[in-house]
N, C-alpha and C. Protein backbone atom coordinates (compact mmCIF):
# COMPACT_ATOMS: atom_id res chain seq x y z
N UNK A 1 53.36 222.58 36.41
CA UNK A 1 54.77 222.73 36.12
C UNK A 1 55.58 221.63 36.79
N UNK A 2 55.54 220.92 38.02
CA UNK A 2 56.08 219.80 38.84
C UNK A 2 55.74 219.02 38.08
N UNK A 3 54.68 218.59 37.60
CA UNK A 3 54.64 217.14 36.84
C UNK A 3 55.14 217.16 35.91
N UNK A 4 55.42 218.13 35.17
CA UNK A 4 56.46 218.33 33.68
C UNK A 4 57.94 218.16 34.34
N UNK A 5 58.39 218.72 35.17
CA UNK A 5 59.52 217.88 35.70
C UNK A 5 59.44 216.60 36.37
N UNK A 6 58.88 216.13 36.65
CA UNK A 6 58.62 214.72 37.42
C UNK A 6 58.73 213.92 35.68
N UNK A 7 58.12 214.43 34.79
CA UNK A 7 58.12 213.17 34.07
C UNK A 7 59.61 213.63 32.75
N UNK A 8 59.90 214.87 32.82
CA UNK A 8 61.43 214.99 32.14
C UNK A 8 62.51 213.99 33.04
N UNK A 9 61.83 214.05 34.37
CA UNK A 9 63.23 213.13 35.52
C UNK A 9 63.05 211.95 35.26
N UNK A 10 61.84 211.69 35.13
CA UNK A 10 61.55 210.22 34.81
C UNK A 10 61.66 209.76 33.81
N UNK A 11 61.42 210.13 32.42
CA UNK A 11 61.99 209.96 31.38
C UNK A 11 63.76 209.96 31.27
N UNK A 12 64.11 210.54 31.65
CA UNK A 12 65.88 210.52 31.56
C UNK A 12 66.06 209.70 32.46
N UNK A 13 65.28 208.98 33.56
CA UNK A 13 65.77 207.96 34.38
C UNK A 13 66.03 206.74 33.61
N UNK A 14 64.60 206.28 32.74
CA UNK A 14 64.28 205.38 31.64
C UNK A 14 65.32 205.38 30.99
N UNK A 15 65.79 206.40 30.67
CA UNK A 15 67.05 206.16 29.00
C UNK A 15 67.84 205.89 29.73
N UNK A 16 68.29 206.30 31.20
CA UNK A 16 69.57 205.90 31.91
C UNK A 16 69.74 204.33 32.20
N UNK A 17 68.73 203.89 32.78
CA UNK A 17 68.56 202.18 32.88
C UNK A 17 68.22 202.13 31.99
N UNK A 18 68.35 201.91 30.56
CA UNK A 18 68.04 201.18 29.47
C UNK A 18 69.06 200.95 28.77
N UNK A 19 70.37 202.40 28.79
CA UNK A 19 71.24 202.40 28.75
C UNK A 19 72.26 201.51 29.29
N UNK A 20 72.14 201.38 30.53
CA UNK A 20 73.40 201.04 31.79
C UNK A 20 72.84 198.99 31.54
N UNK A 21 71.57 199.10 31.43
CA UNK A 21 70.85 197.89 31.22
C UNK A 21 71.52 197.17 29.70
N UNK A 22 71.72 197.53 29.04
CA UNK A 22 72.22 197.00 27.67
C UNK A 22 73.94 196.97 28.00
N UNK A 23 74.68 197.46 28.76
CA UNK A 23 76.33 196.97 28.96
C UNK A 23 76.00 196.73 29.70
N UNK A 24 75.04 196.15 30.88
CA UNK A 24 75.94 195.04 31.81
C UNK A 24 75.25 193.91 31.14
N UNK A 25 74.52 193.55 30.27
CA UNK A 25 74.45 192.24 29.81
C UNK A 25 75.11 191.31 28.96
N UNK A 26 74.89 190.10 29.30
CA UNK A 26 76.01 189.75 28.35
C UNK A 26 74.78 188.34 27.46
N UNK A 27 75.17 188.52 26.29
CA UNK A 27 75.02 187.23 25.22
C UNK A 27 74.67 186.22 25.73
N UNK A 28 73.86 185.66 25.44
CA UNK A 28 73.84 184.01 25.82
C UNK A 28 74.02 183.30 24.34
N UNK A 29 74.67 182.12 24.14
CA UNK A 29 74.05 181.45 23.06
C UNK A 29 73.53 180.32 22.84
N UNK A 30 72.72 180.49 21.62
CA UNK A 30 71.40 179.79 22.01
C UNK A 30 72.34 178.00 22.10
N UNK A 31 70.99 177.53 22.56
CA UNK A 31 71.25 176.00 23.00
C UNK A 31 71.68 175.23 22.22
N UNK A 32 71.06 175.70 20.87
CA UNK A 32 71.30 174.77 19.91
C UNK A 32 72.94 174.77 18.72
N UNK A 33 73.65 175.97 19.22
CA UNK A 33 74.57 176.01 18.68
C UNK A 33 75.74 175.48 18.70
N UNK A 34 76.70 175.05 18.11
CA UNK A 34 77.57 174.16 18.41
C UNK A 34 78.78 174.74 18.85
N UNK A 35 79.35 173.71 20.12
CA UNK A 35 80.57 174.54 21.07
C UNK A 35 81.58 174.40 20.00
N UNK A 36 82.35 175.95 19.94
CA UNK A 36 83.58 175.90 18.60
C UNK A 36 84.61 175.22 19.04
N UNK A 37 85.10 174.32 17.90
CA UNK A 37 86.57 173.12 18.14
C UNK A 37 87.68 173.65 18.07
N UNK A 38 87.98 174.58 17.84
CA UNK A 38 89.83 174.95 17.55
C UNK A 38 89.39 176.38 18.48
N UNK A 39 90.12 176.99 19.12
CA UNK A 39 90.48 178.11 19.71
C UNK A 39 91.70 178.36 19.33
N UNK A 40 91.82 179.82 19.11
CA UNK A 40 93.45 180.40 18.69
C UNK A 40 93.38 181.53 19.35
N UNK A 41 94.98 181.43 20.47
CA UNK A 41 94.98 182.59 20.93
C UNK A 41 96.18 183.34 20.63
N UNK A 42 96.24 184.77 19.85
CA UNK A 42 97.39 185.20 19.80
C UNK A 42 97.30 186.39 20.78
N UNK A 43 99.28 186.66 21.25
CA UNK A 43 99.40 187.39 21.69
C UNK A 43 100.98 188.17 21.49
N UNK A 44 100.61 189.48 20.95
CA UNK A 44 102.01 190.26 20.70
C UNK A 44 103.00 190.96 21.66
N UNK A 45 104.08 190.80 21.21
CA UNK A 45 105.36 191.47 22.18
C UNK A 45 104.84 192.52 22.58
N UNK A 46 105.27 192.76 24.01
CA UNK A 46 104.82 194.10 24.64
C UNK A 46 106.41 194.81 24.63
N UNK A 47 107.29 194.15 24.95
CA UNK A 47 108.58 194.36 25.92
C UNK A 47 109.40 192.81 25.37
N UNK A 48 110.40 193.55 25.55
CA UNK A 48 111.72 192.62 25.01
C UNK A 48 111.41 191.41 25.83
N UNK A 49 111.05 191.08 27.19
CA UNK A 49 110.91 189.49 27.75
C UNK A 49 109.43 189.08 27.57
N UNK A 50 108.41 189.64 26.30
CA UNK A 50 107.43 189.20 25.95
C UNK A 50 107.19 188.69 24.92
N UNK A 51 106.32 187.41 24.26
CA UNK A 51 106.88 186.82 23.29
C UNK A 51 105.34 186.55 23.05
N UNK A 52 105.04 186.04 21.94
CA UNK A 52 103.95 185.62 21.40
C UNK A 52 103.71 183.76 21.52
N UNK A 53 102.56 183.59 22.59
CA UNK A 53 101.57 182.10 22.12
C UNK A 53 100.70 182.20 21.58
N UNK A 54 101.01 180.86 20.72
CA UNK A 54 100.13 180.73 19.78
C UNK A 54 99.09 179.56 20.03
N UNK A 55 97.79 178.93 20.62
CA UNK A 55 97.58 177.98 20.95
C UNK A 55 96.17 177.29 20.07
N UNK A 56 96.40 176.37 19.79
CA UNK A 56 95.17 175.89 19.53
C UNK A 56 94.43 174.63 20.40
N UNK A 57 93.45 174.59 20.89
CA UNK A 57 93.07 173.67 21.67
C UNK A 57 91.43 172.76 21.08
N UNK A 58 91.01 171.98 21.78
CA UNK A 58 90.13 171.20 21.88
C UNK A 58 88.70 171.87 22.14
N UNK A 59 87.49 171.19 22.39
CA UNK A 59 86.17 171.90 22.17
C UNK A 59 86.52 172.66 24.26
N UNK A 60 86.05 173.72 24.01
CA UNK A 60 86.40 174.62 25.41
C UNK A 60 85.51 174.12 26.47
N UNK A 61 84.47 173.89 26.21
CA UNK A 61 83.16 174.09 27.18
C UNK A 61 83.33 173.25 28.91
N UNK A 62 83.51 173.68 29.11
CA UNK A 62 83.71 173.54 30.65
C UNK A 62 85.34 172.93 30.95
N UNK A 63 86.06 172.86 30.08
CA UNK A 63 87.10 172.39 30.06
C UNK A 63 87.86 171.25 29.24
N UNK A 64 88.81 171.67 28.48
CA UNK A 64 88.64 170.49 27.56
C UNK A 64 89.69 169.56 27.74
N UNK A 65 89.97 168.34 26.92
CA UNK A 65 90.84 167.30 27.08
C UNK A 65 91.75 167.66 27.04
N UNK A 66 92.28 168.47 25.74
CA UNK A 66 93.82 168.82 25.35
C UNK A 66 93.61 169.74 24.58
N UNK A 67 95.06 170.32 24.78
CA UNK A 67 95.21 171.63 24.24
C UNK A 67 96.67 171.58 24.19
N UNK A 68 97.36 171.65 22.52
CA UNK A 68 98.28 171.85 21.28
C UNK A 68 98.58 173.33 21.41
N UNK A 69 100.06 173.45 21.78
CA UNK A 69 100.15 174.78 21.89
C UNK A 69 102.03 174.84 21.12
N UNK A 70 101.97 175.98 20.64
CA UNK A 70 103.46 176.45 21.18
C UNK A 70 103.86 177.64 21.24
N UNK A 71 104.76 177.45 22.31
CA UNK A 71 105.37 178.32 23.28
C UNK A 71 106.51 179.21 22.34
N UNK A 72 106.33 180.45 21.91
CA UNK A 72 107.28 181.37 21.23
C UNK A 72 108.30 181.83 22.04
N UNK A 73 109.49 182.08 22.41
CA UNK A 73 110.42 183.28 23.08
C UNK A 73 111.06 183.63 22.12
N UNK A 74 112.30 184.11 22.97
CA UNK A 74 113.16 184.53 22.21
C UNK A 74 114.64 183.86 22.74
N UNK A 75 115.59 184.56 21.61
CA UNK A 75 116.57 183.98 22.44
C UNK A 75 117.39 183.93 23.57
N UNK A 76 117.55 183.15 24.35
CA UNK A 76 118.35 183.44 25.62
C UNK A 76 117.15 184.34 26.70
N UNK A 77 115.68 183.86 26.66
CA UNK A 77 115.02 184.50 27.18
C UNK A 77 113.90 183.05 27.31
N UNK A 78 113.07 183.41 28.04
CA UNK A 78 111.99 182.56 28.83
C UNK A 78 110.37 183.23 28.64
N UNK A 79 109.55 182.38 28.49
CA UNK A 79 107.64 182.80 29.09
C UNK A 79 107.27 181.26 28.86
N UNK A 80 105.81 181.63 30.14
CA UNK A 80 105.04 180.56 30.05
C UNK A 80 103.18 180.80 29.75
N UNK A 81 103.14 179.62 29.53
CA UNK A 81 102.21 179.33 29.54
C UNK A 81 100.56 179.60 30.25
N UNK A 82 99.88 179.18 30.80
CA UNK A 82 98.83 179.68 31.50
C UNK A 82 98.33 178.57 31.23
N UNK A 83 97.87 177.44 31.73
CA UNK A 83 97.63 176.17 31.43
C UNK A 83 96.12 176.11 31.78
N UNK A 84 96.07 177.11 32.99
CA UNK A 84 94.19 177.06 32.92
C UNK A 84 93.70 177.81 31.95
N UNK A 85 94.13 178.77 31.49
CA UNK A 85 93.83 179.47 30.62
C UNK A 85 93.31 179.00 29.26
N UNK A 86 94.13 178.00 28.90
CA UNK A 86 94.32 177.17 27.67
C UNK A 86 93.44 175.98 27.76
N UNK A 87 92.87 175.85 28.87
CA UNK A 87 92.52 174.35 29.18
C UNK A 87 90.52 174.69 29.52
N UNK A 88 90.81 176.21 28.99
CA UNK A 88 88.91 176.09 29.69
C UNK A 88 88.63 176.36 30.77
N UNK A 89 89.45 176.35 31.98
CA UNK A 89 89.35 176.32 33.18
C UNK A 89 89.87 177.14 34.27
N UNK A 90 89.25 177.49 35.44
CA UNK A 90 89.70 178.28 36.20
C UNK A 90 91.08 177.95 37.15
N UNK A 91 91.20 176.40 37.68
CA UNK A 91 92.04 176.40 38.57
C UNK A 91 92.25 174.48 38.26
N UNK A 92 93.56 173.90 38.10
CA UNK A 92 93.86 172.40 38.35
C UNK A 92 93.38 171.98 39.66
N UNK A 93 92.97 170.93 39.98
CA UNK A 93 92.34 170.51 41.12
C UNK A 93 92.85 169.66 41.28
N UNK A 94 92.96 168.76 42.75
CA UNK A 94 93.65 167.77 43.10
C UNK A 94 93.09 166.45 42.68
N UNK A 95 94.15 165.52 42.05
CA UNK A 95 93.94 163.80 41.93
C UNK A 95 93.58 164.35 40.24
N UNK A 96 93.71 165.61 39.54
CA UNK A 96 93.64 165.37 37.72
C UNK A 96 95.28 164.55 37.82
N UNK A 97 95.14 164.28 36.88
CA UNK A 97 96.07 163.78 36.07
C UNK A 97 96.37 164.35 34.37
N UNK A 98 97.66 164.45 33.86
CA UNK A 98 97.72 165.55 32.90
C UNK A 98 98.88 164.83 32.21
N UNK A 99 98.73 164.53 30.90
CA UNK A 99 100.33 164.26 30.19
C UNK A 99 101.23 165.63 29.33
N UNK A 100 102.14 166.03 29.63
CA UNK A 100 102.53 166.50 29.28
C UNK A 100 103.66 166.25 27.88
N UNK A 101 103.33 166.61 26.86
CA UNK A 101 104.52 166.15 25.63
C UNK A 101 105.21 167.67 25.08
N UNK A 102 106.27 167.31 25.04
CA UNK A 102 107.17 168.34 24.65
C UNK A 102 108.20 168.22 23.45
N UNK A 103 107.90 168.62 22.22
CA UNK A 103 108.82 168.73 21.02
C UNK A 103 109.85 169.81 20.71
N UNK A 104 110.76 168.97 20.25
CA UNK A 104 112.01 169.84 20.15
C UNK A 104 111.64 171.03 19.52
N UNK A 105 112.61 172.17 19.73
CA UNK A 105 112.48 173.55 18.83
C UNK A 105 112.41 174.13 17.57
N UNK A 106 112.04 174.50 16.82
CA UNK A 106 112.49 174.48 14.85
C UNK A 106 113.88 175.08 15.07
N UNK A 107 114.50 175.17 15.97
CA UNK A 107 116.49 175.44 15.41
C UNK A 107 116.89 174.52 16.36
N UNK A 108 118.03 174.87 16.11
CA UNK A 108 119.34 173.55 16.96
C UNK A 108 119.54 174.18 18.47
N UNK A 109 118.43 174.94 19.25
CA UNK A 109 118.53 175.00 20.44
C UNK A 109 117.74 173.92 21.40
N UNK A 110 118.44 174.05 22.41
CA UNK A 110 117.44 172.56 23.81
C UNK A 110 117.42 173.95 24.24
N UNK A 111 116.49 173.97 24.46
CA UNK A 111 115.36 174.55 25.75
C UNK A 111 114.93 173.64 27.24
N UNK A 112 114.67 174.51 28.17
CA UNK A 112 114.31 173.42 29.48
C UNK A 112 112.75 174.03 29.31
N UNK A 113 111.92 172.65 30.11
CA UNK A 113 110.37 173.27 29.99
C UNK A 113 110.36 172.63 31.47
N UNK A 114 109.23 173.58 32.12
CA UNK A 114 108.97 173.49 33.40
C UNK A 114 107.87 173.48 34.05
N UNK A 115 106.96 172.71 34.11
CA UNK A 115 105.39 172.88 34.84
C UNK A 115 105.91 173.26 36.14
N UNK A 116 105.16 174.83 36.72
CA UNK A 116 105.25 175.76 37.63
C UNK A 116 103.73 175.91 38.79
N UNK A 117 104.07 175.72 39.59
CA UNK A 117 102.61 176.29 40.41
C UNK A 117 102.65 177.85 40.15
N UNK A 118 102.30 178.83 40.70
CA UNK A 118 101.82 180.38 40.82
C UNK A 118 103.39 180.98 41.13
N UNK A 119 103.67 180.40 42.49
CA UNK A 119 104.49 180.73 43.33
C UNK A 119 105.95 180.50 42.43
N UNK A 120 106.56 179.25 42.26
CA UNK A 120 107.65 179.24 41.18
C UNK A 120 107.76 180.06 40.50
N UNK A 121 106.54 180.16 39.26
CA UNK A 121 106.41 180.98 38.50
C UNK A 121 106.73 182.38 38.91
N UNK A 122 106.71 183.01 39.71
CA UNK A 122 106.85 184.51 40.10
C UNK A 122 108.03 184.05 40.19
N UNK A 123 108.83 183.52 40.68
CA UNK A 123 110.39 183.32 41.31
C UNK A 123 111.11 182.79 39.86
N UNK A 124 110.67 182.31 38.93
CA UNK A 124 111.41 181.84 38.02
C UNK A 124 111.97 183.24 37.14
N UNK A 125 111.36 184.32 36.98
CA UNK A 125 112.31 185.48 36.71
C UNK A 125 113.31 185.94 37.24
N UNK A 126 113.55 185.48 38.45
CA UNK A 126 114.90 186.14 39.22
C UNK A 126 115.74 184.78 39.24
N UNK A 127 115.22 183.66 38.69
CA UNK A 127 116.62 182.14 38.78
C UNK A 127 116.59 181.92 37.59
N UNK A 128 117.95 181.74 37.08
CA UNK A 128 118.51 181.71 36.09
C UNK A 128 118.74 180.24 36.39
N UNK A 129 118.83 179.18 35.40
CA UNK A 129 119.43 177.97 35.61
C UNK A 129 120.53 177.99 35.41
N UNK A 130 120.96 176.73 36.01
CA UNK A 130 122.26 176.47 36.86
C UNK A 130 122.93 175.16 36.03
N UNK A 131 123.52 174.35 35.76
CA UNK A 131 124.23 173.56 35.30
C UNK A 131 124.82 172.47 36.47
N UNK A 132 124.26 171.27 36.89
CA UNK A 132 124.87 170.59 38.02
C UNK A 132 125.66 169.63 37.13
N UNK A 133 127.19 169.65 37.49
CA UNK A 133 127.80 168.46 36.82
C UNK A 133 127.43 167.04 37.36
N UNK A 134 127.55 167.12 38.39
CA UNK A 134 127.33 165.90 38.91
C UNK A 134 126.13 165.08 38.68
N UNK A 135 125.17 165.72 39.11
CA UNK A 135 124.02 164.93 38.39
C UNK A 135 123.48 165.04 36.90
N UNK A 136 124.22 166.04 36.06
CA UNK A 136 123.77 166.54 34.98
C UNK A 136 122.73 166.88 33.96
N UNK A 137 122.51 168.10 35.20
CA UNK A 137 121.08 168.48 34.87
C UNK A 137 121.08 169.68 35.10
N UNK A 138 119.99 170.55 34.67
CA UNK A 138 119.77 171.69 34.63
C UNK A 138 119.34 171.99 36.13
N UNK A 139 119.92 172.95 36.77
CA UNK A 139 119.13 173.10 38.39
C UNK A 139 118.44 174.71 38.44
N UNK A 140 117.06 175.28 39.43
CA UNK A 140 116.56 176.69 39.39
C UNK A 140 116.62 176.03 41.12
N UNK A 141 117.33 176.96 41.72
CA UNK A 141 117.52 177.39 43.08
C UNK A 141 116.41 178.12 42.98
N UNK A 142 115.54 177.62 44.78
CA UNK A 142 114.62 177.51 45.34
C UNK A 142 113.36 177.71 44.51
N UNK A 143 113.33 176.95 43.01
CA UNK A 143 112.28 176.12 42.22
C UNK A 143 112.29 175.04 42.46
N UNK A 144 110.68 174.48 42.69
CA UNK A 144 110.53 172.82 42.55
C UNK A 144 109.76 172.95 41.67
N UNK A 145 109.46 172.48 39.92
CA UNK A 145 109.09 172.28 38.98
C UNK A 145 108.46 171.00 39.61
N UNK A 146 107.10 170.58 39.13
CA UNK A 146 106.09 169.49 38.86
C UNK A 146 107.13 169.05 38.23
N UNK A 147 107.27 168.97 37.11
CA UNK A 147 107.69 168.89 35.84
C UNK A 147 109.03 169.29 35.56
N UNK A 148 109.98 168.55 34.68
CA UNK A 148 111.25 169.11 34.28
C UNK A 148 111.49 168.85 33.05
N UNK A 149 112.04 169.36 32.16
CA UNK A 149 112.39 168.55 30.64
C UNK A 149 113.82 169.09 30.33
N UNK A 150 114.55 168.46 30.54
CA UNK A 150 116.17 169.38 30.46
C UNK A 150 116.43 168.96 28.65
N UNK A 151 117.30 170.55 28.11
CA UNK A 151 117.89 170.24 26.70
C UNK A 151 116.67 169.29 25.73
N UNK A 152 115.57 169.66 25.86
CA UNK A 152 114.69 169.34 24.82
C UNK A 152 115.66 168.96 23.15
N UNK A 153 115.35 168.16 22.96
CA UNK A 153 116.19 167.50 21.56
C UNK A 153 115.21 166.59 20.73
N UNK A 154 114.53 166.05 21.53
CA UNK A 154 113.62 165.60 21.02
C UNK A 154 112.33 164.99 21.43
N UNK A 155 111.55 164.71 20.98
CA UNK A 155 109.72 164.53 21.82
C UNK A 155 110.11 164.00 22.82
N UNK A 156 109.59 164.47 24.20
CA UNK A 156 109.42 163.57 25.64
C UNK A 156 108.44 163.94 25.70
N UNK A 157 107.50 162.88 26.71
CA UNK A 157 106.19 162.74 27.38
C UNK A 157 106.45 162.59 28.60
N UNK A 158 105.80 163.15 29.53
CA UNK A 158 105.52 162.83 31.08
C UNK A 158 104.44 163.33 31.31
N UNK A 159 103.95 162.12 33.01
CA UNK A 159 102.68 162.15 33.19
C UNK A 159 102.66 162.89 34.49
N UNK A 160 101.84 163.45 34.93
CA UNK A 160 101.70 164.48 36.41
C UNK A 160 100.41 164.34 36.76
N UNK A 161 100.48 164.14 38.37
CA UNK A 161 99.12 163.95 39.19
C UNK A 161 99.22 165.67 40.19
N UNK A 162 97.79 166.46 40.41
CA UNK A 162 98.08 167.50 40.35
C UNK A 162 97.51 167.10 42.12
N UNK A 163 98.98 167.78 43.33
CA UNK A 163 98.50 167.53 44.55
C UNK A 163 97.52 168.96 45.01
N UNK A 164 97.58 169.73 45.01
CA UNK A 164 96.98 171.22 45.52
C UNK A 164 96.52 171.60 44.34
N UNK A 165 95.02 172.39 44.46
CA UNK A 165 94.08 172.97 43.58
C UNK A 165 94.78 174.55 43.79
N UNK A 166 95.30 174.78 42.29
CA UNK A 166 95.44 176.06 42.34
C UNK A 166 96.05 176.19 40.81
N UNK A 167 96.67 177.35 40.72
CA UNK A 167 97.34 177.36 39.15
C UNK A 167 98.63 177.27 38.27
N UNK A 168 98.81 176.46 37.40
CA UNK A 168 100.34 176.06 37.06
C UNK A 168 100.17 176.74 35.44
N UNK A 169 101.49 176.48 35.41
CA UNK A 169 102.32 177.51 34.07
C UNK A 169 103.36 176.41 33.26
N UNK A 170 103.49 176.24 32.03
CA UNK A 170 104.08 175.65 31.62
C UNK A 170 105.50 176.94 31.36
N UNK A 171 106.44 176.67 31.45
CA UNK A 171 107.81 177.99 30.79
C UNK A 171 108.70 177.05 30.27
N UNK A 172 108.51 177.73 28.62
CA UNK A 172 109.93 177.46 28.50
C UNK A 172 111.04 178.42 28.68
N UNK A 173 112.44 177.66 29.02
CA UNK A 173 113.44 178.87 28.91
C UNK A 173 114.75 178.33 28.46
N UNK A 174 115.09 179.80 27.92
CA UNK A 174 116.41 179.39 26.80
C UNK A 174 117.43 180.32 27.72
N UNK A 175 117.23 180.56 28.53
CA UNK A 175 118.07 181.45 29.27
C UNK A 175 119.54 180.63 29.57
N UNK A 176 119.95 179.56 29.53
CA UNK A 176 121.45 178.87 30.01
C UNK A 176 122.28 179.34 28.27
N UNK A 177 121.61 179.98 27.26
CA UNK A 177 122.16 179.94 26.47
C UNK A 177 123.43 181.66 26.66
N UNK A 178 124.07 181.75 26.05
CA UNK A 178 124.96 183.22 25.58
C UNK A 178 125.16 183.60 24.62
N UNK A 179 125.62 184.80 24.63
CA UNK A 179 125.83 185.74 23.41
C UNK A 179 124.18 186.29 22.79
N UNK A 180 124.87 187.07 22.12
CA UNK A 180 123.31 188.10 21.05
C UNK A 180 122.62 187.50 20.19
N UNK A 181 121.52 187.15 20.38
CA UNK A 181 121.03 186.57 18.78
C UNK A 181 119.36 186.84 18.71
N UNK A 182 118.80 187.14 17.65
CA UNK A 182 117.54 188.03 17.31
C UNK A 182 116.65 186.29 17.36
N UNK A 183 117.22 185.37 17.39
CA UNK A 183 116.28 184.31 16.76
C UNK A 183 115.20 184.04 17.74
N UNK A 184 114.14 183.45 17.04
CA UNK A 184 112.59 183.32 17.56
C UNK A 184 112.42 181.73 17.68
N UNK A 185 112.61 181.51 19.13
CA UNK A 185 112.43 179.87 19.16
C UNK A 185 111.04 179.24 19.33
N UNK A 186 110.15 178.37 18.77
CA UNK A 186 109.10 178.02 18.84
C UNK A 186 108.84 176.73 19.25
N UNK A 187 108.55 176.15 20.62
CA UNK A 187 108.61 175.24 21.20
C UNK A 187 107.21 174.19 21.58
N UNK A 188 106.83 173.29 20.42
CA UNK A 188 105.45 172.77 20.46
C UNK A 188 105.29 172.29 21.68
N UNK A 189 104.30 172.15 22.18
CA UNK A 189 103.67 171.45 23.56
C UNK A 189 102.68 171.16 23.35
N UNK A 190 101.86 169.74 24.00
CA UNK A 190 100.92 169.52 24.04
C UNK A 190 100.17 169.03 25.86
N UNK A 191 99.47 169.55 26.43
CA UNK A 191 98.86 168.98 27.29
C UNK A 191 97.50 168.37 27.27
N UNK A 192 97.68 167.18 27.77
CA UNK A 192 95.96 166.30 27.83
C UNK A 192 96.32 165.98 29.00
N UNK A 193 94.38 165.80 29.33
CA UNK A 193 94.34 165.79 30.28
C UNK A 193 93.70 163.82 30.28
N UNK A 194 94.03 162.99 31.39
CA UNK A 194 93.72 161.71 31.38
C UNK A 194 92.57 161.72 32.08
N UNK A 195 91.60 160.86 31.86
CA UNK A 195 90.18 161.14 32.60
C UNK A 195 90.13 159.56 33.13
C-alpha cells in the first residue's frame, strides 16, 4: 500500500515539474533565422495625459542604429519617449554619440522636444514651461534637458555625446499652449546613433 502512494506522489511530482518546466522556458530562435527589420510599437490611451507611440525602428539585435518614431499627444499636453526602449537597449552609456532630428507637427502647432535623463523626466510633470523674453526661449525650472528644440516649425538636427550611463526620454510638450482643443498632435522624430 506505501509504494502505491510513493509512486501516486511521484507521479504528480512529474506532471508538476513538467508543468512549471514548460512556463519558465523561453523560445530560442534558431540561428539561422533572420533578425526582423521594422519593429512597431503601439500603445493606447490609458488616461487623459496618455497618448499613443507609434515607432518604427531599425534591425533590433543588440541594439540598433536608428530608430524613426513619432511622438503622439494631445493638445496642450506632453509624453515621452523611452529611447532605450526603442533603441534595443538597456541603458545609454558614456562617450555614444546620438543625432537627434526633429520634424515639425501635421498642424500649425510648435511643440518643444526635450532629451531627459530619468530624473528630469519625473520632474518634467510638475514644470510647465516658462517663456524667457529676454533670451527667447522656452525655460523648465530646475530641468536641464541634454537637448532642447524650442517651437518646432520645422526639421532641426542636433548632435549629443551621452556623459553618464543611465536612461533618457525624448518628450514632447505642447503644454505653453491654451484654451480646449480635442486635437491629436503627431510629432516625427528620428534618433541615430553615430558609431
Amino acid at each position: 500500500m506505501r509504494s502505491f502512494d510513493y509512486t501516486c506522489l511521484f507521479t504528480v511530482m512529474v506532471i508538476l515539474f513538467l508543468c512549471t518546466s514548460g512556463c519558465t522556458t523561453t523560445r530560442n530562435t534558431p540561428p539561422d533565422s533572420p533578425t526582423p527589420a521594422t519593429t512597431i510599437v503601439t500603445a493606447t490611451p490609458v488616461s487623459p495625459g496618455s497618448t499613443q507611440v507609434q515607432a518604427t525602428s531599425g534591425t533590433q539585435a543588440g541594439g540598433s542604429g536608428s530608430v524613426d518614431t513619432t511622438i503622439i499627444i494631445r493638445y496642450n499636453d506632453y509624453d515621452c519617449l523611452d529611447v532605450q526602449k526603442e533603441m534595443g537597449v538597456v541603458y545609454l552609456n558614456p562617450d555614444q554619440k546620438y543625432t537627434i532630428r526633429v520634424s515639425p507637427p501635421n498642424n500649425q502647432v510648435n511643440v518643444n522636444v526635450l532629451l531627459l535623463d530619468v530624473g528630469d523626466k519625473e520632474r518634467l510633470q510638475a514644470t510647465r514651461p516658462e517663456w524667457n523674453a529676454i533670451a527667447k526661449t522656452w525655460e523648465y525650472e530646475s530641468i536641464v534637458p541634454l537637448l532642447q528644440f524650442n517651437d518646432v516649425s520645422s526639421t532641426q538636427e542636433k548632435t549629443v555625446t551621452i556623459k553618464n550611463q543611465g536612461k533618457y526620454y525624448l518628450c514632447a510638450d505642447d503644454r505653453k499652449e491654451s484654451g480646449i482643443n480635442d486635437a491629436i498632435i503627431r510629432v516625427p522624430v528620428r534618433v541615430s546613433r553615430l558609431w
